[in-house]
C-alpha atoms as a PDB file:
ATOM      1  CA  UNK A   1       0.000   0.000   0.000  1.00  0.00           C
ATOM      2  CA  UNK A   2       2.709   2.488  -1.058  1.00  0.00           C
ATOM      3  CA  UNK A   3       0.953   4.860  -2.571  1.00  0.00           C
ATOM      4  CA  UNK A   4      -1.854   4.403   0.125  1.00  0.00           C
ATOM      5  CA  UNK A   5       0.398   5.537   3.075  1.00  0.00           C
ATOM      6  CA  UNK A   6       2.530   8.359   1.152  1.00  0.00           C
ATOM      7  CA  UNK A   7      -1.075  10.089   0.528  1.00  0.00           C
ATOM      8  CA  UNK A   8      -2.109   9.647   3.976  1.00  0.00           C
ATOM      9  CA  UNK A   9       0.800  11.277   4.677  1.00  0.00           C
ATOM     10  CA  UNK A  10       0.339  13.835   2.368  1.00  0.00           C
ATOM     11  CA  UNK A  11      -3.091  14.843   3.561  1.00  0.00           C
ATOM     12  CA  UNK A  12      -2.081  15.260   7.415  1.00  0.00           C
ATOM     13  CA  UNK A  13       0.767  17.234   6.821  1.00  0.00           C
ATOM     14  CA  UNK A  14      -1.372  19.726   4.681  1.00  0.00           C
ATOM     15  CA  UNK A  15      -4.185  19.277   6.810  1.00  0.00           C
ATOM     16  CA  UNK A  16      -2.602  19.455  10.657  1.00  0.00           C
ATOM     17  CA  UNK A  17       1.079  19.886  10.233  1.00  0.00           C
ATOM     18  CA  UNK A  18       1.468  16.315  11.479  1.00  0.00           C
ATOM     19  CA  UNK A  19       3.270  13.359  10.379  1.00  0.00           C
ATOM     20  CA  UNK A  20       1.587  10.298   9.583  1.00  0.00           C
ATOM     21  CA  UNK A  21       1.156   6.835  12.199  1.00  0.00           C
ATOM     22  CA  UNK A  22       0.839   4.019   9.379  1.00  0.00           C
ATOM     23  CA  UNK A  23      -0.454   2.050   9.905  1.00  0.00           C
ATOM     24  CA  UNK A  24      -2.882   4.639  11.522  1.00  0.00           C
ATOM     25  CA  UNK A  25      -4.363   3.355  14.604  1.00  0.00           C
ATOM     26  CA  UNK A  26      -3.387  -0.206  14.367  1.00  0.00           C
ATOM     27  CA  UNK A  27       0.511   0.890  15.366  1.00  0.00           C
ATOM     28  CA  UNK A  28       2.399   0.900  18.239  1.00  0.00           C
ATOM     29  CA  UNK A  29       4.106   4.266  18.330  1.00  0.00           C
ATOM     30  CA  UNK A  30       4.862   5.712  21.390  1.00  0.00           C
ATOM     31  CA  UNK A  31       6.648   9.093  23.133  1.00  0.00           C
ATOM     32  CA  UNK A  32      10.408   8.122  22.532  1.00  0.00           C
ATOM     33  CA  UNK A  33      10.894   6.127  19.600  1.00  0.00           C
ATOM     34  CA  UNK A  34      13.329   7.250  17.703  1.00  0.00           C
ATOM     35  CA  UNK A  35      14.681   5.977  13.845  1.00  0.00           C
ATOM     36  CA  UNK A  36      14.620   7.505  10.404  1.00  0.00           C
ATOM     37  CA  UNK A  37      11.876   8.173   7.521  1.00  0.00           C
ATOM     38  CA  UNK A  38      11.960   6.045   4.638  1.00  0.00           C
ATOM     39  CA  UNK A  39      10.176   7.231   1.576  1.00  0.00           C
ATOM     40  CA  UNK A  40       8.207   9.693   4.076  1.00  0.00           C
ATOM     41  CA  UNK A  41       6.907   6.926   6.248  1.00  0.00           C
ATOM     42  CA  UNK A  42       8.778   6.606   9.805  1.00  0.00           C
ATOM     43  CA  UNK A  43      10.486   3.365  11.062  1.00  0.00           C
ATOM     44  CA  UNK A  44      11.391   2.864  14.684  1.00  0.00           C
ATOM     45  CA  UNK A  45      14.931   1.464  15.837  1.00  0.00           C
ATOM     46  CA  UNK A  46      14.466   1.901  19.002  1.00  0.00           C
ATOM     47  CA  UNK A  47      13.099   3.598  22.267  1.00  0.00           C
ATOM     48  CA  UNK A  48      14.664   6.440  24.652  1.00  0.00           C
ATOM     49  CA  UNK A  49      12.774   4.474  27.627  1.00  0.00           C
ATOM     50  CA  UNK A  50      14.012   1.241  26.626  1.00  0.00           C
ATOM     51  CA  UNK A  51      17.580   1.723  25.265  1.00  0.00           C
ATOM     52  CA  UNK A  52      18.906   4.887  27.605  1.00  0.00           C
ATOM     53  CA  UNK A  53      16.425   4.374  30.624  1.00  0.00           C
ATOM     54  CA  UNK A  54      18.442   6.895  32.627  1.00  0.00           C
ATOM     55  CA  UNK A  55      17.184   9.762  30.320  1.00  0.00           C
ATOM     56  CA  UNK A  56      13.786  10.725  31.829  1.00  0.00           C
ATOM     57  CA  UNK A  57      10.853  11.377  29.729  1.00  0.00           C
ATOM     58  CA  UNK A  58       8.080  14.379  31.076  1.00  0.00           C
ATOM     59  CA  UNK A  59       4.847  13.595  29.048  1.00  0.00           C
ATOM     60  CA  UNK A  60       1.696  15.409  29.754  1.00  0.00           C
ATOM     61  CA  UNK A  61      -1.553  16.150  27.882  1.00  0.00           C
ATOM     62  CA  UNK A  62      -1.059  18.312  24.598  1.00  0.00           C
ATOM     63  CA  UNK A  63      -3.325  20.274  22.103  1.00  0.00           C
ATOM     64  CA  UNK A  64      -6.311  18.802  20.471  1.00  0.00           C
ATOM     65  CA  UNK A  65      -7.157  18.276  16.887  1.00  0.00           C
ATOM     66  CA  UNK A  66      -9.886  17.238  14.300  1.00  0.00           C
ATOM     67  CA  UNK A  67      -9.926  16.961  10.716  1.00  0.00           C
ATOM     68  CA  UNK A  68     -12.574  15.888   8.003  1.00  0.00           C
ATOM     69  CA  UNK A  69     -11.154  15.345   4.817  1.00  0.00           C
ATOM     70  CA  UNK A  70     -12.972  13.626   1.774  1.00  0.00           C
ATOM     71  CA  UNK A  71     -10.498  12.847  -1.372  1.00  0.00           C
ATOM     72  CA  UNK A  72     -11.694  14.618  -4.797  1.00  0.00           C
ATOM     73  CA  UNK A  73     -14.016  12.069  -6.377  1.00  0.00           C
ATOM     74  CA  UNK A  74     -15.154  10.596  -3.414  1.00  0.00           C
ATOM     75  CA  UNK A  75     -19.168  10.280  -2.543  1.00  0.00           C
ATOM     76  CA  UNK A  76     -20.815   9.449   0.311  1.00  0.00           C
ATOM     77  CA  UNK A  77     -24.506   8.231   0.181  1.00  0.00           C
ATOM     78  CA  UNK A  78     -27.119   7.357   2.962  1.00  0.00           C
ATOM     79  CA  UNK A  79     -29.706   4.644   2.107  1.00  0.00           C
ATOM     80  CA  UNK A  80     -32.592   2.979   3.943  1.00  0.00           C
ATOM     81  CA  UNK A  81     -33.141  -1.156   4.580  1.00  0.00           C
ATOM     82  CA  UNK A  82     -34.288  -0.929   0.833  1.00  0.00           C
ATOM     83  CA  UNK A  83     -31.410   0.486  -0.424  1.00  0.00           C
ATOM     84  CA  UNK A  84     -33.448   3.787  -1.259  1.00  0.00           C
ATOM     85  CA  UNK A  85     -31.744   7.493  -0.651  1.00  0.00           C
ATOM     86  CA  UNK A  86     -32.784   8.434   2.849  1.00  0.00           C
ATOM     87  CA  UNK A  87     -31.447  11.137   5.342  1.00  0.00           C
ATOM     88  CA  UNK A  88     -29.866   9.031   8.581  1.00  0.00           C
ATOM     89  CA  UNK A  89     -31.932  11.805  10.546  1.00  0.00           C
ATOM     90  CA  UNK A  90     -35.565  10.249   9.621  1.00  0.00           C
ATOM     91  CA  UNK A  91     -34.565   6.810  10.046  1.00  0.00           C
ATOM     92  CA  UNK A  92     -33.975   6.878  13.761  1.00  0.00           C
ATOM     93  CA  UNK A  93     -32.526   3.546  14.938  1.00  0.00           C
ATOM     94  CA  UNK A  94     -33.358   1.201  11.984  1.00  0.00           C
ATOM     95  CA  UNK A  95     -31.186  -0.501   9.734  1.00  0.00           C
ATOM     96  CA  UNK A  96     -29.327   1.596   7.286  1.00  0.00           C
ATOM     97  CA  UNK A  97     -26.196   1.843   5.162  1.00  0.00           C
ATOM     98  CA  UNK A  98     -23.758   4.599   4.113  1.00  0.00           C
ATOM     99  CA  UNK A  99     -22.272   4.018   0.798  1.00  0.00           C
ATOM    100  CA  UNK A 100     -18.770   5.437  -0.391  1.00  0.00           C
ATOM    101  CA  UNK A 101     -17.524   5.509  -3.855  1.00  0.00           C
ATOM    102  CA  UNK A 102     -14.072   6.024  -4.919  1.00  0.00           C
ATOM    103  CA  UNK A 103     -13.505   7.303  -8.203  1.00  0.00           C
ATOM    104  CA  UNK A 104      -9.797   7.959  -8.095  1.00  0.00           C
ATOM    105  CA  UNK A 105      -6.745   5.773  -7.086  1.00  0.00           C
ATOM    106  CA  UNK A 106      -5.076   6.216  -3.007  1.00  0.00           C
ATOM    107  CA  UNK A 107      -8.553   8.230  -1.883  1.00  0.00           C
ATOM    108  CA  UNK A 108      -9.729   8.580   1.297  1.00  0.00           C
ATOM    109  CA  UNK A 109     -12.044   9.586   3.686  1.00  0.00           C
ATOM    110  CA  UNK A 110     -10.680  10.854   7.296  1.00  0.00           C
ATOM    111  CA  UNK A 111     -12.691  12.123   9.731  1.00  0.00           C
ATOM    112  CA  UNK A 112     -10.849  11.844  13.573  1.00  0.00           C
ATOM    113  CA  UNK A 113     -11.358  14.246  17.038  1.00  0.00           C
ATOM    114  CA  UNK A 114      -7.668  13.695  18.574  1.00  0.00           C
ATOM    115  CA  UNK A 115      -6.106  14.350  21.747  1.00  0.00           C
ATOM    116  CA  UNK A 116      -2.660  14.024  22.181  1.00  0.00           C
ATOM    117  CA  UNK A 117       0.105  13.674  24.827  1.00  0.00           C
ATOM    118  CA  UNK A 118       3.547  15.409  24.179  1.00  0.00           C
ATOM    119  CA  UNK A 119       7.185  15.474  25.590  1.00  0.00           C
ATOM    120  CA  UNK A 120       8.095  18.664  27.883  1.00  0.00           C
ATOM    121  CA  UNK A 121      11.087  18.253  28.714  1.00  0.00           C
ATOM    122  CA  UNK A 122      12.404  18.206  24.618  1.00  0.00           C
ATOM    123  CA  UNK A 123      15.911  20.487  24.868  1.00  0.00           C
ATOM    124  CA  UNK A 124      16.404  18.695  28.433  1.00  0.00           C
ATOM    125  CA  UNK A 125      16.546  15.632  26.596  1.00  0.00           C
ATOM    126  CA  UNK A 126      18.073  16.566  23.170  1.00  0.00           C
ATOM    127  CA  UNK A 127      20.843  17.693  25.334  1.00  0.00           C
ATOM    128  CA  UNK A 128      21.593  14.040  27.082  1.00  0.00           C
ATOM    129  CA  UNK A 129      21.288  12.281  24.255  1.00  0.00           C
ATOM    130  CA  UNK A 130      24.216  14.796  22.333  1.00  0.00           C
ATOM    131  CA  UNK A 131      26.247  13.133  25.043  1.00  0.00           C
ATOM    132  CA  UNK A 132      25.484   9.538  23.633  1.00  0.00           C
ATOM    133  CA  UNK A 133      28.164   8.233  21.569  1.00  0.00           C
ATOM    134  CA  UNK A 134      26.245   5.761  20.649  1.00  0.00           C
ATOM    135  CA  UNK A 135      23.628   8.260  19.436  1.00  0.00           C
ATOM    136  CA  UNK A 136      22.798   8.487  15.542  1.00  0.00           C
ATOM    137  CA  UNK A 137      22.560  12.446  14.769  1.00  0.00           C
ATOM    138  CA  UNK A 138      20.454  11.615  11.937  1.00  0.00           C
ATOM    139  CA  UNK A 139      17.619   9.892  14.034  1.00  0.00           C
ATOM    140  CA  UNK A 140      14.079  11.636  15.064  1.00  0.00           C
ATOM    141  CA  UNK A 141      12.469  11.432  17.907  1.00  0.00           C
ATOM    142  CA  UNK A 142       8.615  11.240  18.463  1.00  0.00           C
ATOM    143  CA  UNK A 143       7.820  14.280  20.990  1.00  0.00           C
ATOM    144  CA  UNK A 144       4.209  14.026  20.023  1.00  0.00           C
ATOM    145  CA  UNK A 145       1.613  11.499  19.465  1.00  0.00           C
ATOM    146  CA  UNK A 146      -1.755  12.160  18.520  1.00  0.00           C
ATOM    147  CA  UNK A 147      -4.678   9.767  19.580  1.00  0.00           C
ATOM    148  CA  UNK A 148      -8.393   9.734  17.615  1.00  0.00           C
ATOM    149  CA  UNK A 149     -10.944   8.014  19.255  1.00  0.00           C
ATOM    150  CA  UNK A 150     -13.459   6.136  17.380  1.00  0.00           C
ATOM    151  CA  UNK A 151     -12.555   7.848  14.568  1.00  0.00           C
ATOM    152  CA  UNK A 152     -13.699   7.120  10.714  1.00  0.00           C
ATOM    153  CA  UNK A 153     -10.643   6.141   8.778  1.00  0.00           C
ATOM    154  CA  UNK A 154     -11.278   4.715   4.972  1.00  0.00           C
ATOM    155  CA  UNK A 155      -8.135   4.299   2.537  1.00  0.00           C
ATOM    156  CA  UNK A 156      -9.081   2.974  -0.929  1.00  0.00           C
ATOM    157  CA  UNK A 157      -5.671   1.885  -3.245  1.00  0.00           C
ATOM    158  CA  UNK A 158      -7.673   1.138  -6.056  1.00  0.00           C
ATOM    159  CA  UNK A 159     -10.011   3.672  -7.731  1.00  0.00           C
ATOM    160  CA  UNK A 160     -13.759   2.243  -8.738  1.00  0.00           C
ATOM    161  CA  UNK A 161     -13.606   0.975  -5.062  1.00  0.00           C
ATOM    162  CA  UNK A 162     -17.037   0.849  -3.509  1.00  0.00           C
ATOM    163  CA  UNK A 163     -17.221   0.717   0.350  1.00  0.00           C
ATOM    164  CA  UNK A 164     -20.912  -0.433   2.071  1.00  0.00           C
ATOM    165  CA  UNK A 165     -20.671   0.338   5.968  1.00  0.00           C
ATOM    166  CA  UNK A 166     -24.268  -1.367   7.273  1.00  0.00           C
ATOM    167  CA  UNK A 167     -25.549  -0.374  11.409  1.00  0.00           C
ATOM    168  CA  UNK A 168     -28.522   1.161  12.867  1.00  0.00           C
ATOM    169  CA  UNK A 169     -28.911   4.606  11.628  1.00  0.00           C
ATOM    170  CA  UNK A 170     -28.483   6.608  14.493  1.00  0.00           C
ATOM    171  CA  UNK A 171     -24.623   4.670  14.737  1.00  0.00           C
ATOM    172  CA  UNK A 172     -23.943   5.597  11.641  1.00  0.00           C
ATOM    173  CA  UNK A 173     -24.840   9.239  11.468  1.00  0.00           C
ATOM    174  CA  UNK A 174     -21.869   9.073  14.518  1.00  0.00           C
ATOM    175  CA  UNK A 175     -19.698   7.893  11.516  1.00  0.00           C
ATOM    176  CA  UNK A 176     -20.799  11.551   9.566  1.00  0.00           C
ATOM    177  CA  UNK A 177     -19.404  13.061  13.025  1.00  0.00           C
ATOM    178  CA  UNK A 178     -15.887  11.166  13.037  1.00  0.00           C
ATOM    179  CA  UNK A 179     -16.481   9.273  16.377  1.00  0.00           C
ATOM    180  CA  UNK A 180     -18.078   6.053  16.399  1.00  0.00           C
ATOM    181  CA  UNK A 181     -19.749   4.146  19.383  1.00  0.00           C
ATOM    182  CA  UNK A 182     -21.545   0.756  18.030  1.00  0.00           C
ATOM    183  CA  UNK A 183     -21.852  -1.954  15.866  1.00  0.00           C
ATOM    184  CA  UNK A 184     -20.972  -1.672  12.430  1.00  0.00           C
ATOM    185  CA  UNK A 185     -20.725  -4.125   9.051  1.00  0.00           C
ATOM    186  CA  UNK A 186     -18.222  -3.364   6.376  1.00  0.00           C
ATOM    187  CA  UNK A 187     -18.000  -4.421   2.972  1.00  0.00           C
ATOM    188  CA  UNK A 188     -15.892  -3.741   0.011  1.00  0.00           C
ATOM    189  CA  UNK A 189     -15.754  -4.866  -3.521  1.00  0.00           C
ATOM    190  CA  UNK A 190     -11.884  -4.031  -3.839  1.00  0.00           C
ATOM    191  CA  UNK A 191      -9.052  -5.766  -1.328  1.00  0.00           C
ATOM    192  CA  UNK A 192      -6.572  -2.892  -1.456  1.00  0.00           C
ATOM    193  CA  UNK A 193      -8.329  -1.214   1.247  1.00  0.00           C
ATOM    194  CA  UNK A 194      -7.436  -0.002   4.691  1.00  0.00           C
ATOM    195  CA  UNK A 195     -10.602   0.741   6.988  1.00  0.00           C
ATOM    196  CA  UNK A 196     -10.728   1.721  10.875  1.00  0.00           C
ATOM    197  CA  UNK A 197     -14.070   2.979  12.209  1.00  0.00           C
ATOM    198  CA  UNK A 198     -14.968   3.258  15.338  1.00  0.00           C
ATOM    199  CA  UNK A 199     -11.742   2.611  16.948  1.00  0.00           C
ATOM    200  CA  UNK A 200      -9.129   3.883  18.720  1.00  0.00           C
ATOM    201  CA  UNK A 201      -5.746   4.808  18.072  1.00  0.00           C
ATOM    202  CA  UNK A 202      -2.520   6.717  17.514  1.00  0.00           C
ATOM    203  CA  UNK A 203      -3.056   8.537  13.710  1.00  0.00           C
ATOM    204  CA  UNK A 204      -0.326  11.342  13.584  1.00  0.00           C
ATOM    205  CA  UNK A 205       3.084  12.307  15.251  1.00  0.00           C
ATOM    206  CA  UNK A 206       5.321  14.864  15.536  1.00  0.00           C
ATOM    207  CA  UNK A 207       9.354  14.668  16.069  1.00  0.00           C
ATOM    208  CA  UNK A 208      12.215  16.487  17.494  1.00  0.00           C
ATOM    209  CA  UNK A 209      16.215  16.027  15.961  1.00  0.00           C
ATOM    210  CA  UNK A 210      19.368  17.388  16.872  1.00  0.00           C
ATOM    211  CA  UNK A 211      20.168  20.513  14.610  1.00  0.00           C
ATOM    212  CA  UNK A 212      22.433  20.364  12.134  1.00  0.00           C
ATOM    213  CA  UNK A 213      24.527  23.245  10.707  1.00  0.00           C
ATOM    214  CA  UNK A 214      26.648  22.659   7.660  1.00  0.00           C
ATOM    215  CA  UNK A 215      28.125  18.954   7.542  1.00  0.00           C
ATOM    216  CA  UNK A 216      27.990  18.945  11.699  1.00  0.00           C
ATOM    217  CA  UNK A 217      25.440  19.161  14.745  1.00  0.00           C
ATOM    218  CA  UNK A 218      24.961  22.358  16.581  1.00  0.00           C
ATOM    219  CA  UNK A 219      25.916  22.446  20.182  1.00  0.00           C
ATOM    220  CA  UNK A 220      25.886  25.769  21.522  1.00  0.00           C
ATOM    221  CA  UNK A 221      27.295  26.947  24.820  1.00  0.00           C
ATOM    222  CA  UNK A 222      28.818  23.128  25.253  1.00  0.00           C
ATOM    223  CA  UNK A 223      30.511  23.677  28.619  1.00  0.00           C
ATOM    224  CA  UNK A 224      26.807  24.306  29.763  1.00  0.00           C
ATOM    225  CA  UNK A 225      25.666  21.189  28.373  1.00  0.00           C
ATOM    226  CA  UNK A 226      23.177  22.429  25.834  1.00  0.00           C
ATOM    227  CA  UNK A 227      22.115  21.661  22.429  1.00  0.00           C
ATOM    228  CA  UNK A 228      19.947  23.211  19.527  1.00  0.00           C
ATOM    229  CA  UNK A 229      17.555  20.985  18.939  1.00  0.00           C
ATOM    230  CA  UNK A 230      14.889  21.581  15.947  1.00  0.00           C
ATOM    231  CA  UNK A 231      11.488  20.794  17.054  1.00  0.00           C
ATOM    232  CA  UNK A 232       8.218  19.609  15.029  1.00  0.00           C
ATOM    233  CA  UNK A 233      10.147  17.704  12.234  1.00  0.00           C
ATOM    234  CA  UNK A 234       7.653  17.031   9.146  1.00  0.00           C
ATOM    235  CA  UNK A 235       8.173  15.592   5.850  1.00  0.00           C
ATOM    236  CA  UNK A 236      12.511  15.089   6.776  1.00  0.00           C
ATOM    237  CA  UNK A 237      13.570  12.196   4.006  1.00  0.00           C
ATOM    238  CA  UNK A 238      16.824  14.207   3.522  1.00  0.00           C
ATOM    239  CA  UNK A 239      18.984  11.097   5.223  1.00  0.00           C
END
């Protein structure tokens, strides 16, 4: 799913300034990791906690975040039992089905309220690890993970890709509001496909590096132990 992730990618950083979690929701990122992007996608190596557990980590609630994004070409249409147009308003809690249509390859639909839980304590610990000689100045470090909950994720590969999502009516007008609390069916007539609704997850990050200036890293006022550290890395495939 190549092209899948990179536009995933593509729409959070234009959309929120954030870095994508792909797989979103079903990963395991977490405050810490730290490795390099490959083809704009980021791969863990290892953890701060795990591999220098000396360094301490501060992490405390950070800014929220939503986003609803349809792809161009994409439809979304609400039908009764019968398979007739309806509003999801009139049908109360019957059966009902939303119907999305993907006319164009690596579409999507995204619709996610986030919270998310940061690292406070970023120059304190860009600072230690500069004294790490085992430490990789090209590496990033997630500072910031973002969490949706029961959000509406749909990620066709393959354009003509038709995606039924069946439930009670009143569950899925939640799924119009990008947080989902109930029983849902899903069906597609495509396999390349990624589709998380109603769960939750990590869906974005954001990273932290050591600075670099010229060929080297930038450590100012050394004797002091501190280091420049840029903050908020996005879109870095430069390594």
């Amino acid at each position: 799913m190549g092209g899948l992730a990179q536009k995933f990618n593509e729409v959070l950083q234009k959309e929120l300034n954030l870095h994508a979690a792909w797989f979103p929701i079903t990963n395991t990122f977490q405050i810490g990791d730290f490795g390099l992007f490959d083809d704009g996608l980021f791969r863990t190596v290892g953890n701060i906690k795990r591999d220098y557990p000396e360094i301490e980590l501060v992490i405390d609630k950070g800014t929220e975040a939503s986003i609803d994004f349809k792809s161009d070409g994409t439809s979304m249409q609400s039908l009764n039992a019968n398979g007739e147009a309806a509003t999801l308003g009139s049908l109360g809690n019957a059966d009902a089905k939303l119907l999305f249509k993907f006319t164009q390859e690596n579409s999507m639909v995204l619709k996610a309220k986030m919270t998310s839980d940061e690292l406070k304590n970023i120059d304190e610990v860009g600072r230690k690890l500069s004294l790490k000689d085992s430490w990789n100045k090209k590496y990033k470090v997630v500072s910031t993970v973002y969490n949706g909950e029961g959000s509406v994720i749909i990620c066709s590969k393959e354009a003509g890709t038709e995606i039924s999502i069946s439930a009670a009516a009143n569950v899925l007008k939640q799924v119009e509001g990008g947080k989902v609390d109930g029983a849902l069916q899903i069906q597609s007539n495509k396999q390349s496909v990624f589709s998380s609704i109603g769960e939750t997850g990590i869906i974005g990050l954001r990273f932290f590096k050591l600075k670099w200036l010229g060929q080297g890293v930038s450590v100012l006022a050394e004797t002091q132990g501190e280091v420049e550290v840029e903050k908020d890395v996005i879109n870095d495939d430069d390594f």
